[in-house]
N, C-alpha and C. Protein backbone atom coordinates (compact mmCIF):
# COMPACT_ATOMS: atom_id res chain seq x y z
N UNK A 1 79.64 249.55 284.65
CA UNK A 1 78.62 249.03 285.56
C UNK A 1 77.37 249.89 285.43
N UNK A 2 76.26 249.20 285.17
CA UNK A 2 74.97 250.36 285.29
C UNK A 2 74.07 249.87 286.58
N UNK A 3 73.96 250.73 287.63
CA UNK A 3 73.68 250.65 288.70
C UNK A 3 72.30 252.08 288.34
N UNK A 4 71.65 251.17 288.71
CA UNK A 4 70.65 252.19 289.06
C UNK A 4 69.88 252.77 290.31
N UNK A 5 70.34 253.98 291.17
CA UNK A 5 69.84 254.09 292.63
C UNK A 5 68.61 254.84 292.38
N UNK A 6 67.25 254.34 292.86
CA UNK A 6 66.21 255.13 293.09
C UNK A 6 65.59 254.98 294.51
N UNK A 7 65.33 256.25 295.00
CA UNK A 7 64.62 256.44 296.16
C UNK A 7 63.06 256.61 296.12
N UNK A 8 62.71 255.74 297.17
CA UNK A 8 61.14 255.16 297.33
C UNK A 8 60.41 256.49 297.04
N UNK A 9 58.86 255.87 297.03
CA UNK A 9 58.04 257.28 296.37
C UNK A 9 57.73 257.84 297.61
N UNK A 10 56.62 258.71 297.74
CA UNK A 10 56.40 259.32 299.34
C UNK A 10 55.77 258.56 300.36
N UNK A 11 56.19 258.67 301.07
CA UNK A 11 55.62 257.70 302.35
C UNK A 11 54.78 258.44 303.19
N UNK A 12 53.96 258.03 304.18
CA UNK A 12 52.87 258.67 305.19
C UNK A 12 53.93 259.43 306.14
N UNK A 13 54.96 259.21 306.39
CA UNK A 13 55.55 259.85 306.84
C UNK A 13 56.39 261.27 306.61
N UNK A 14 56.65 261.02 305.01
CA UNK A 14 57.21 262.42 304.20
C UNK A 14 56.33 263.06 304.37
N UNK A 15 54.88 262.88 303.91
CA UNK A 15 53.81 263.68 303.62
C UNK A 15 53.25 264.27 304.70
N UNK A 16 53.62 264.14 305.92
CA UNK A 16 53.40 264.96 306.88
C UNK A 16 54.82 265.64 307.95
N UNK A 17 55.98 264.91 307.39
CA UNK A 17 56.64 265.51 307.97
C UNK A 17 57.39 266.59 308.50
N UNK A 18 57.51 267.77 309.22
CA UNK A 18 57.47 268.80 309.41
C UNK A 18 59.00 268.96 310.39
N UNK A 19 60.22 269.32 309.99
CA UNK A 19 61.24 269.01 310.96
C UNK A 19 61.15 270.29 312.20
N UNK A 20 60.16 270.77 312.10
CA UNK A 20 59.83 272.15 313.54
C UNK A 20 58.78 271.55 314.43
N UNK A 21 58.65 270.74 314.11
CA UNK A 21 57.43 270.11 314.74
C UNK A 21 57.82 268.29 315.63
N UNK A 22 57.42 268.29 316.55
CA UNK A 22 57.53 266.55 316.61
C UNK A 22 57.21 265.53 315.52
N UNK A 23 58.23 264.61 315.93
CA UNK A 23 58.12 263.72 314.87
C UNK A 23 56.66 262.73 314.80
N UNK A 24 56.24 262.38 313.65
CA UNK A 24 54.71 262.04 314.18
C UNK A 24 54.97 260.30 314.04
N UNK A 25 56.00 260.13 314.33
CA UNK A 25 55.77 258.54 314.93
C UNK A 25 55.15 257.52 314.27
N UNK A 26 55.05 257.81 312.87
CA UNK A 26 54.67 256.71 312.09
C UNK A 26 56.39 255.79 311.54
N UNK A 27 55.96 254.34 312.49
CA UNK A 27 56.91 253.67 312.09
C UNK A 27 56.60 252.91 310.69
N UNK A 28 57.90 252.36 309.97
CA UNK A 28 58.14 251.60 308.92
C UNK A 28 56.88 252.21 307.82
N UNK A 29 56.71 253.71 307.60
CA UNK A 29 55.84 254.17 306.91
C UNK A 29 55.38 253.56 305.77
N UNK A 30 54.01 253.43 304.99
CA UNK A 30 53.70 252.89 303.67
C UNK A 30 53.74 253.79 303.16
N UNK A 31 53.93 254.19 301.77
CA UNK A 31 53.48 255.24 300.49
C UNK A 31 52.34 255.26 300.73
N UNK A 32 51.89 256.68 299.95
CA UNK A 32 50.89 257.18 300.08
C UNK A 32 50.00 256.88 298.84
N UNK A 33 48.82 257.91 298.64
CA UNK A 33 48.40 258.13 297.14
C UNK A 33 49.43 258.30 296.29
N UNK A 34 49.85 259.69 296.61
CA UNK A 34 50.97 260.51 295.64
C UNK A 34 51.89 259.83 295.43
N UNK A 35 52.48 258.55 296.21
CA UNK A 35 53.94 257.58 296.34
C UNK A 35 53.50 256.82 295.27
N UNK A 36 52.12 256.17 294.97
CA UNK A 36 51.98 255.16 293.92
C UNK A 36 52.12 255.69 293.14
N UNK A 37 51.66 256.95 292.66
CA UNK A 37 51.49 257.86 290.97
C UNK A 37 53.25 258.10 290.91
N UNK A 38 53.73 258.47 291.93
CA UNK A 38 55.36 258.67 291.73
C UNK A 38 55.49 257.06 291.09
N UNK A 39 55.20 256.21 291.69
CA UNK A 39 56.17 255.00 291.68
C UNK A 39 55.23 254.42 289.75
N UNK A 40 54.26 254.73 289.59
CA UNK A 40 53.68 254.35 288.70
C UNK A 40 54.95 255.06 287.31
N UNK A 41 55.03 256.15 287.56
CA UNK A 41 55.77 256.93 286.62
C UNK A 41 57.23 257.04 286.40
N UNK A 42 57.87 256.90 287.30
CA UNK A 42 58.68 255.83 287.42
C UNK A 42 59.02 254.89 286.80
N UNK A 43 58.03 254.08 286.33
CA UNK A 43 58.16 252.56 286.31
C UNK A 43 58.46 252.82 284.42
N UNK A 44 57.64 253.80 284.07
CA UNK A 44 57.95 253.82 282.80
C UNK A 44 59.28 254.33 282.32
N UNK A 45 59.76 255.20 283.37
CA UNK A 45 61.07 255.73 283.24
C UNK A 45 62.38 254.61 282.92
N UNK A 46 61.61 253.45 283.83
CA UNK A 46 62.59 252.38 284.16
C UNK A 46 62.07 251.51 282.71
N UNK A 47 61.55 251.60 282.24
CA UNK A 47 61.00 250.64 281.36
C UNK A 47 61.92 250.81 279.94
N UNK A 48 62.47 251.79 279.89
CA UNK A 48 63.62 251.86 279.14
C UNK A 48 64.81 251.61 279.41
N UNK A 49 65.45 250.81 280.67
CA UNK A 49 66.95 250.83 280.59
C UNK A 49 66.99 249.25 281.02
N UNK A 50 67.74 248.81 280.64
CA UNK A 50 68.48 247.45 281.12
C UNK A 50 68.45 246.91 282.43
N UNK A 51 67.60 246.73 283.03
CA UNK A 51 67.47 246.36 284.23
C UNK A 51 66.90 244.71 284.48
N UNK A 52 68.16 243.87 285.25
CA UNK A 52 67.95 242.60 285.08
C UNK A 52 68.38 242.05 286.53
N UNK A 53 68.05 242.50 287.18
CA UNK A 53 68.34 242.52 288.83
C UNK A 53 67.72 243.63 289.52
N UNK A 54 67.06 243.67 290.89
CA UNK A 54 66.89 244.02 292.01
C UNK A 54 67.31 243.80 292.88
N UNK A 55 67.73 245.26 293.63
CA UNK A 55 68.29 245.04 294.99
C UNK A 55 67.24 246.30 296.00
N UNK A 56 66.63 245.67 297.28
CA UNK A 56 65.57 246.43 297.71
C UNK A 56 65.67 246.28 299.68
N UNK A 57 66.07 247.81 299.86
CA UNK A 57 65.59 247.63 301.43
C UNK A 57 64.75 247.36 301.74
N UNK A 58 64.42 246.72 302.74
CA UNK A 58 63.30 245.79 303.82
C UNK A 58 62.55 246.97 304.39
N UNK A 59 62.76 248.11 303.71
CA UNK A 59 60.71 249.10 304.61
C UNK A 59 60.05 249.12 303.77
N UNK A 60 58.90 248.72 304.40
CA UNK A 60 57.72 248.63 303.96
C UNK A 60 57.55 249.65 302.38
N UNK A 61 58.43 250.90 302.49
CA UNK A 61 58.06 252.15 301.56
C UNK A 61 58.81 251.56 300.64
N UNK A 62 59.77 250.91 300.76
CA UNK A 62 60.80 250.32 299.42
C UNK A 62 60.14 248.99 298.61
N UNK A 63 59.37 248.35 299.33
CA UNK A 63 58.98 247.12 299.25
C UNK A 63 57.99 247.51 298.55
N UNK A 64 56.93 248.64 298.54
CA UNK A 64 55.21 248.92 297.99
C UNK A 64 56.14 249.65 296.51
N UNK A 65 57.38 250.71 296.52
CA UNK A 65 57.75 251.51 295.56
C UNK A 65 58.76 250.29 294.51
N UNK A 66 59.21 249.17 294.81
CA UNK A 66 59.86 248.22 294.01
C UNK A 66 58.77 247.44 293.23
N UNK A 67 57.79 246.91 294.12
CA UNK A 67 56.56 246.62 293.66
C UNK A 67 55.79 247.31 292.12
N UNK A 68 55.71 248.31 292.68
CA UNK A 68 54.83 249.29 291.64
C UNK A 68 55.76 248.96 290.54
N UNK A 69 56.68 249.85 290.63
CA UNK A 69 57.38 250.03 289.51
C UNK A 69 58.27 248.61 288.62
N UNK A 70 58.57 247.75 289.28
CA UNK A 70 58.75 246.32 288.70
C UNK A 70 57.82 245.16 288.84
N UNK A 71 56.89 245.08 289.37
CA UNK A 71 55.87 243.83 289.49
C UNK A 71 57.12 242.78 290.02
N UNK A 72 56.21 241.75 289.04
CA UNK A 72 56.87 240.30 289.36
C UNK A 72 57.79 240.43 287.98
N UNK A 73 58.61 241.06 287.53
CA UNK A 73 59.18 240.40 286.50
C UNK A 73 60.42 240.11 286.73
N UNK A 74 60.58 240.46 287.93
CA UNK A 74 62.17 240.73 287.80
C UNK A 74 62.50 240.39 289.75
N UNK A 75 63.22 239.37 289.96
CA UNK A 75 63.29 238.80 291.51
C UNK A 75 63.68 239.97 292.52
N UNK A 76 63.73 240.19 293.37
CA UNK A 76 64.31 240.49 294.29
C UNK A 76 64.97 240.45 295.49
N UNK A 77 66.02 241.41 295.75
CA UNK A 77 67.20 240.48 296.68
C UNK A 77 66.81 241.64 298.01
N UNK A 78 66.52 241.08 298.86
CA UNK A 78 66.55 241.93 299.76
C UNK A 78 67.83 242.31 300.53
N UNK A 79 67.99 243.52 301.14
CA UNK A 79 69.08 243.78 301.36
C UNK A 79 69.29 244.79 302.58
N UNK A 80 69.44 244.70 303.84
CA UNK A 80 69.21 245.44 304.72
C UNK A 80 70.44 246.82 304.83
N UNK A 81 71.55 246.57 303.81
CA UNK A 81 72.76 247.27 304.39
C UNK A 81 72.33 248.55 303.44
N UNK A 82 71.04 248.37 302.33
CA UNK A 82 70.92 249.47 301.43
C UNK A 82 69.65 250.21 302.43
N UNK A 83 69.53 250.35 303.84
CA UNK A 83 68.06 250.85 304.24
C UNK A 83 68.25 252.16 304.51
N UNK A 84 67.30 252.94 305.13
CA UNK A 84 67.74 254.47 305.33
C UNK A 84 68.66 254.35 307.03
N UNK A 85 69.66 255.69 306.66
CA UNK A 85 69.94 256.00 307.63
C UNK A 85 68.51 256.31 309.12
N UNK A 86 69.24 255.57 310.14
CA UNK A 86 67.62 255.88 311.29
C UNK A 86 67.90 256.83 312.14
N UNK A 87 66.99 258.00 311.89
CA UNK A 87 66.59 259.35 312.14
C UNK A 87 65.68 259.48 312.82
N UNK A 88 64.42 259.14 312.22
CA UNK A 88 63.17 259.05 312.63
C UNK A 88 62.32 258.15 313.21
N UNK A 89 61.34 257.94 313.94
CA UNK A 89 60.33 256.68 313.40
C UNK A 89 59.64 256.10 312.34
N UNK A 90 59.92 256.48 311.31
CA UNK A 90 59.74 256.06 309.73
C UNK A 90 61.24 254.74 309.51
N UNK A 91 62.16 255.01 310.13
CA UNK A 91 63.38 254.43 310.26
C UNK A 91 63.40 253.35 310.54
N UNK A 92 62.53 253.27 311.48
CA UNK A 92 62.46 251.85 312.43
C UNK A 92 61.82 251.19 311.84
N UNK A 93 62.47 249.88 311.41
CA UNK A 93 61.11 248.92 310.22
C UNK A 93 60.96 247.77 311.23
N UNK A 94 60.14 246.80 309.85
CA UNK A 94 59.28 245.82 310.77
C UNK A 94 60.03 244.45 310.90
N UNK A 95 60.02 243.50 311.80
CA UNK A 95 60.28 242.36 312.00
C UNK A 95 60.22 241.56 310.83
N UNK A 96 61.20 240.96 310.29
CA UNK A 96 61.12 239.92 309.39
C UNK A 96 59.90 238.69 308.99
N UNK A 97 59.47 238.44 310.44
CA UNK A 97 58.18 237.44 310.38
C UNK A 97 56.91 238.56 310.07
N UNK A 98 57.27 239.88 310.26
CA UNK A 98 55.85 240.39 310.21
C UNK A 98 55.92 240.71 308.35
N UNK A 99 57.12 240.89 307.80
CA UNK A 99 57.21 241.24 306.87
C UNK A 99 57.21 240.01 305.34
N UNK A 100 57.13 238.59 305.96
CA UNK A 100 57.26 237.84 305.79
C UNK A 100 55.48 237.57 305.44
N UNK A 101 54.89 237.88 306.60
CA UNK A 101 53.49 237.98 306.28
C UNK A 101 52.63 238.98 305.42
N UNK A 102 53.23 239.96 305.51
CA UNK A 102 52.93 240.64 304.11
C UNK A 102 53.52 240.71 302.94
N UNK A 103 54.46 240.04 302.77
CA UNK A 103 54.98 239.97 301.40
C UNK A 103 55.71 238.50 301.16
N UNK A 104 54.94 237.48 301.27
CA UNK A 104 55.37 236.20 301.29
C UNK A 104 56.17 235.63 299.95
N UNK A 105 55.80 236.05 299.04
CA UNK A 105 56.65 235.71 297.99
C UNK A 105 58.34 236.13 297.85
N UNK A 106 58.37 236.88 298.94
CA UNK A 106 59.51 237.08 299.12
C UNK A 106 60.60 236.72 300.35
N UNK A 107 61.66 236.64 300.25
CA UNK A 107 62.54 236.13 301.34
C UNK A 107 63.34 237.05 302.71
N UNK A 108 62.72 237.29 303.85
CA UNK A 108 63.21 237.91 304.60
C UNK A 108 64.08 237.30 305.41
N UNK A 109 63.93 235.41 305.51
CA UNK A 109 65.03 235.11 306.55
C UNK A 109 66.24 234.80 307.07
N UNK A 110 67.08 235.71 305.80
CA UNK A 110 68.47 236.30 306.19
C UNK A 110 68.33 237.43 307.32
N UNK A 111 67.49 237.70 307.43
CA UNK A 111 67.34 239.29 308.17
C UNK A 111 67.24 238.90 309.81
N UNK A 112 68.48 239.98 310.56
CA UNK A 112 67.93 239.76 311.99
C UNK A 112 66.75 240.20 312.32
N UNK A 113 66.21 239.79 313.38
CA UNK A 113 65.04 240.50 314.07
C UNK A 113 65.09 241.62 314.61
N UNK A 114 66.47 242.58 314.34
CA UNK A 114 66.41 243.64 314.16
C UNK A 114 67.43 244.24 313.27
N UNK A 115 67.23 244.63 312.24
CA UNK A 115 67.94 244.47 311.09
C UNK A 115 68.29 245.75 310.47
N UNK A 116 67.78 247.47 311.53
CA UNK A 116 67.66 248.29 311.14
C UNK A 116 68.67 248.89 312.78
N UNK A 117 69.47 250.05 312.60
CA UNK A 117 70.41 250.79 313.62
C UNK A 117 69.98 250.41 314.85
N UNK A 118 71.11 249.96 316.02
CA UNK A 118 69.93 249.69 316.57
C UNK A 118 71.39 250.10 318.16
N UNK A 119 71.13 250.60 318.93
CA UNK A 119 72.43 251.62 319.95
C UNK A 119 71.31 252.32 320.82
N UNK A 120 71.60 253.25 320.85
CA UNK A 120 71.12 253.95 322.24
C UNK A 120 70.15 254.63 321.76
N UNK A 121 69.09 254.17 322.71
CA UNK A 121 67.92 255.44 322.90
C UNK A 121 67.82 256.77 322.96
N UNK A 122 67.33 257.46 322.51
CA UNK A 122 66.99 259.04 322.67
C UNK A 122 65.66 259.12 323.28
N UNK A 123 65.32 260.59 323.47
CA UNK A 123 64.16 260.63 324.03
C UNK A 123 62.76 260.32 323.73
N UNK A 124 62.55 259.78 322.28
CA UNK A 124 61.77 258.94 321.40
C UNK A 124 61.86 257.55 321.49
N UNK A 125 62.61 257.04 322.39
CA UNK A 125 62.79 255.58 322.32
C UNK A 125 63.33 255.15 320.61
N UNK A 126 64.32 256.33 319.85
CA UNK A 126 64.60 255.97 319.08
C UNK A 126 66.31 256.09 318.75
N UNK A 127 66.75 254.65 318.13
CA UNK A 127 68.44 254.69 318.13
C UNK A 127 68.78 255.51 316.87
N UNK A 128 69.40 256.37 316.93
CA UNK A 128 69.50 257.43 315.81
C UNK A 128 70.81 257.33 315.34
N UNK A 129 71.09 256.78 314.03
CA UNK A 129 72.53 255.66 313.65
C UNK A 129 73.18 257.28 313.39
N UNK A 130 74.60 257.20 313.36
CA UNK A 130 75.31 258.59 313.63
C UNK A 130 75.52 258.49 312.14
N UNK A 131 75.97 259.61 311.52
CA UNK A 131 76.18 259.77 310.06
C UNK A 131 77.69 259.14 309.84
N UNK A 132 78.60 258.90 310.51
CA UNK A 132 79.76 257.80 309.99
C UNK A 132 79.54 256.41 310.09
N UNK A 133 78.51 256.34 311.11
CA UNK A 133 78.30 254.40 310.50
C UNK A 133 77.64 254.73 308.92
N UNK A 134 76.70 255.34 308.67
CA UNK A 134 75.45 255.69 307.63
C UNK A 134 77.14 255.58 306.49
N UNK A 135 77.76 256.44 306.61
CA UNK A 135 78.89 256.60 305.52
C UNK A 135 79.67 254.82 305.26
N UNK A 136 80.16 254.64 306.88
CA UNK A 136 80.69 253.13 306.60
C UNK A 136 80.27 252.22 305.87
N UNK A 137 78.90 252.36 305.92
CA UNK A 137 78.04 251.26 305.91
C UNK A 137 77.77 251.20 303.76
N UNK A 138 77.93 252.91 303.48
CA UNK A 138 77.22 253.31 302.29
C UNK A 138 78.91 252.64 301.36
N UNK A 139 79.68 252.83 301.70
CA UNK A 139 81.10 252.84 301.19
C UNK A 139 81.30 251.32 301.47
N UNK A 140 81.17 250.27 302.38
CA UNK A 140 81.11 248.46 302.02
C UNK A 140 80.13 248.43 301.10
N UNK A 141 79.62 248.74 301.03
CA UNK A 141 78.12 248.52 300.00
C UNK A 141 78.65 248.76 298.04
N UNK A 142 79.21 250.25 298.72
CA UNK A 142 79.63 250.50 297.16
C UNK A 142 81.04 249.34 296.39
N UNK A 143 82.02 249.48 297.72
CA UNK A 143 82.97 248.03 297.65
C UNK A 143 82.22 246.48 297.30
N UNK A 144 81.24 246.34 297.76
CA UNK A 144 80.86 244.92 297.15
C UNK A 144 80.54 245.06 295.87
N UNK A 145 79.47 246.03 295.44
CA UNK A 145 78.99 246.47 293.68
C UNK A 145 80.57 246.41 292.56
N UNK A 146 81.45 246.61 293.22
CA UNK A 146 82.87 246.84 292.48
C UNK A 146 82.77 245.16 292.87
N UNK A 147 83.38 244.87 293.55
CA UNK A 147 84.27 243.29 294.18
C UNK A 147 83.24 242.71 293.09
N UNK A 148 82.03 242.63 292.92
CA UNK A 148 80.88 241.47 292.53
C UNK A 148 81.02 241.58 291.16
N UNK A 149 81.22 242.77 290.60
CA UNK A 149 80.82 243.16 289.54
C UNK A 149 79.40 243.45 289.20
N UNK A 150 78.39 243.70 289.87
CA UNK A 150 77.33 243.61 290.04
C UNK A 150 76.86 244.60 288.73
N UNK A 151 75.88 244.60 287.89
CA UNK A 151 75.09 245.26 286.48
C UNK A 151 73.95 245.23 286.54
N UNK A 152 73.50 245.87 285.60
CA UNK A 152 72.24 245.88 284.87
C UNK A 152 71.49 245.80 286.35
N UNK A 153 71.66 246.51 287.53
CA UNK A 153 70.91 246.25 288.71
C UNK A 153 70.54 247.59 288.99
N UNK A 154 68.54 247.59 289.92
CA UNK A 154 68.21 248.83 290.23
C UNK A 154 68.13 248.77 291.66
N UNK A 155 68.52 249.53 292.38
CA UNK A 155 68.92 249.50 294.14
C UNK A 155 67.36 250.21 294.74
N UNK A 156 66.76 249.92 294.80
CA UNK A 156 65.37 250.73 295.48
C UNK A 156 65.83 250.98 296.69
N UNK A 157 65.79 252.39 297.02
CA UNK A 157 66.48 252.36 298.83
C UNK A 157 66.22 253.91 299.32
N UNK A 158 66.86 254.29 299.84
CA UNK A 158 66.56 255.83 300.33
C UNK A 158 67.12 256.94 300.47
N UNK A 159 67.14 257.88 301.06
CA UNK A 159 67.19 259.65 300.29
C UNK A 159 68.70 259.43 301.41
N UNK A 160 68.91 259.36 302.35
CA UNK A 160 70.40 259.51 303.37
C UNK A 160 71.17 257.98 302.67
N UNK A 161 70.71 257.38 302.56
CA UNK A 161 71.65 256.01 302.30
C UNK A 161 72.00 256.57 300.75
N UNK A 162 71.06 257.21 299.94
CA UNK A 162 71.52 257.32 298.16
C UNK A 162 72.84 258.50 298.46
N UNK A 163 72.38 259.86 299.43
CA UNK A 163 73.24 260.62 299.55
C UNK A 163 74.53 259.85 299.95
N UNK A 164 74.72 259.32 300.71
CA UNK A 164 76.19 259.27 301.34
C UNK A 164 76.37 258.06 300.37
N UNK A 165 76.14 257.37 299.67
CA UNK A 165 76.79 257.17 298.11
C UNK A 165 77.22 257.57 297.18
N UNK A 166 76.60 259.28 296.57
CA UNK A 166 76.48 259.83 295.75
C UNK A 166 76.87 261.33 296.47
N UNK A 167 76.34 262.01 297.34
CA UNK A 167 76.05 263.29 297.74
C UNK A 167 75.21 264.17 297.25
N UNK A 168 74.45 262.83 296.26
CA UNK A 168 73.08 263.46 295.64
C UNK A 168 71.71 263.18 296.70
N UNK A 169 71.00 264.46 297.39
CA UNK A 169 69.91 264.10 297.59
C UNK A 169 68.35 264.45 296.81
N UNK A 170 68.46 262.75 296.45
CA UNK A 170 67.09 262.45 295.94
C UNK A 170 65.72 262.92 296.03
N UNK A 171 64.95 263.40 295.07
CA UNK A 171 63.56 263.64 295.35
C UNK A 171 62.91 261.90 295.46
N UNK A 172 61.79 261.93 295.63
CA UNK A 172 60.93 260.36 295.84
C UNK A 172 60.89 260.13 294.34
N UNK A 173 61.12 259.06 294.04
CA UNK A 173 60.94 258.08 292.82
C UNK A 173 62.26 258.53 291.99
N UNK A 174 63.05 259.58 292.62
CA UNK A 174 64.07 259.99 291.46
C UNK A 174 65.25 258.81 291.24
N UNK A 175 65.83 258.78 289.65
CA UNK A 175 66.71 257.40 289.59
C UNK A 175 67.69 257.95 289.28
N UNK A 176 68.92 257.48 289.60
CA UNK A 176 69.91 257.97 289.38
C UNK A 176 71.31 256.71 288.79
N UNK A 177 71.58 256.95 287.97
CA UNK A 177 72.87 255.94 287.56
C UNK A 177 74.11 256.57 288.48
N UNK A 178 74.68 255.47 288.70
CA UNK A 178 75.67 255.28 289.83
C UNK A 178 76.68 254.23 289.52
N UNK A 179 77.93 254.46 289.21
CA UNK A 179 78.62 254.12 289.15
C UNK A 179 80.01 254.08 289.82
N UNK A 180 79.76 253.01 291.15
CA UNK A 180 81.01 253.38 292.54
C UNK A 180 82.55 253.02 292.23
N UNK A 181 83.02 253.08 291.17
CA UNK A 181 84.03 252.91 290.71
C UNK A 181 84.87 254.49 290.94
């Protein structure tokens, strides 16, 4: 199986994020400058391997870093069960109709209207998914890639969801072959 996991390039939210500090509350973050030149470079990385499928979480940062680095050549499946573990307000993504409006060529309306962790509040008004759903969730995921037989596919998704697949954590744009067998 050649599975390819890469994590999005930097988002407005990496680039300022500071874990001693409050969180600065940028939800469903976009990439930055530095996220496109990641995702640009990238793309050439990818331009050498067999890649004949996409599979891409629904934030905004996965959606601008799948973009870059594949254009239109190649469809994409959106997929909410590959998104980041939610930690932060970067976590919390956007409504399907809103996302629908910015990226119309593509299909969000499998997706609930809330499609990202969603349990008890903290003092951020944010549901902070516990690291054994994040694991449950990473381990059905890897079970369907086996059950499907799924190939020649690149997973655009994120740095806690790639870890608890792998126990590799990802730098931004880094790709990694993965094979959940």
């Amino acid at each position: 199986m050649t599975i390819y996991l890469i994590r999005h390039a930097q988002s407005a939210f990496n680039a300022v994020y500071d874990q001693n500090k409050p969180d600065p509350m940028i939800f469903d973050a976009p990439i930055t400058k530095l996220g496109e030149s990641q995702a640009q470079q990238t793309r050439t990385e990818i331009n050498q391997l067999v890649i004949m499928n996409v599979i891409v979480s629904p934030f905004t940062r996965t959606l601008q870093t799948a973009h870059l680095i594949f254009g239109n050549r190649l469809p994409f499946q959106i997929n909410a069960t590959v998104r980041e573990q939610l930690c932060n307000s970067c976590d919390v993504g956007s409504p399907p109709h809103e996302l629908a409006r910015d990226y119309p060529h593509l299909d969000f309306g499998h997706l609930d209207e809330c499609w990202w962790h969603d349990g008890e509040k903290d003092h951020r008004g944010i549901s902070v998914e516990p690291d054994e759903t994040l694991k449950e969730r990473a381990n059905a995921f890897a079970e369907l890639l086996e059950r499907e037989r799924i190939h020649s596919t690149a997973i655009v998704s994120h740095g806690n969801f790639i870890r608890a697949l792998t126990g590799i954590q990802p730098k931004n744009c880094e790709v990694i072959k993965f094979d959940p067998l």
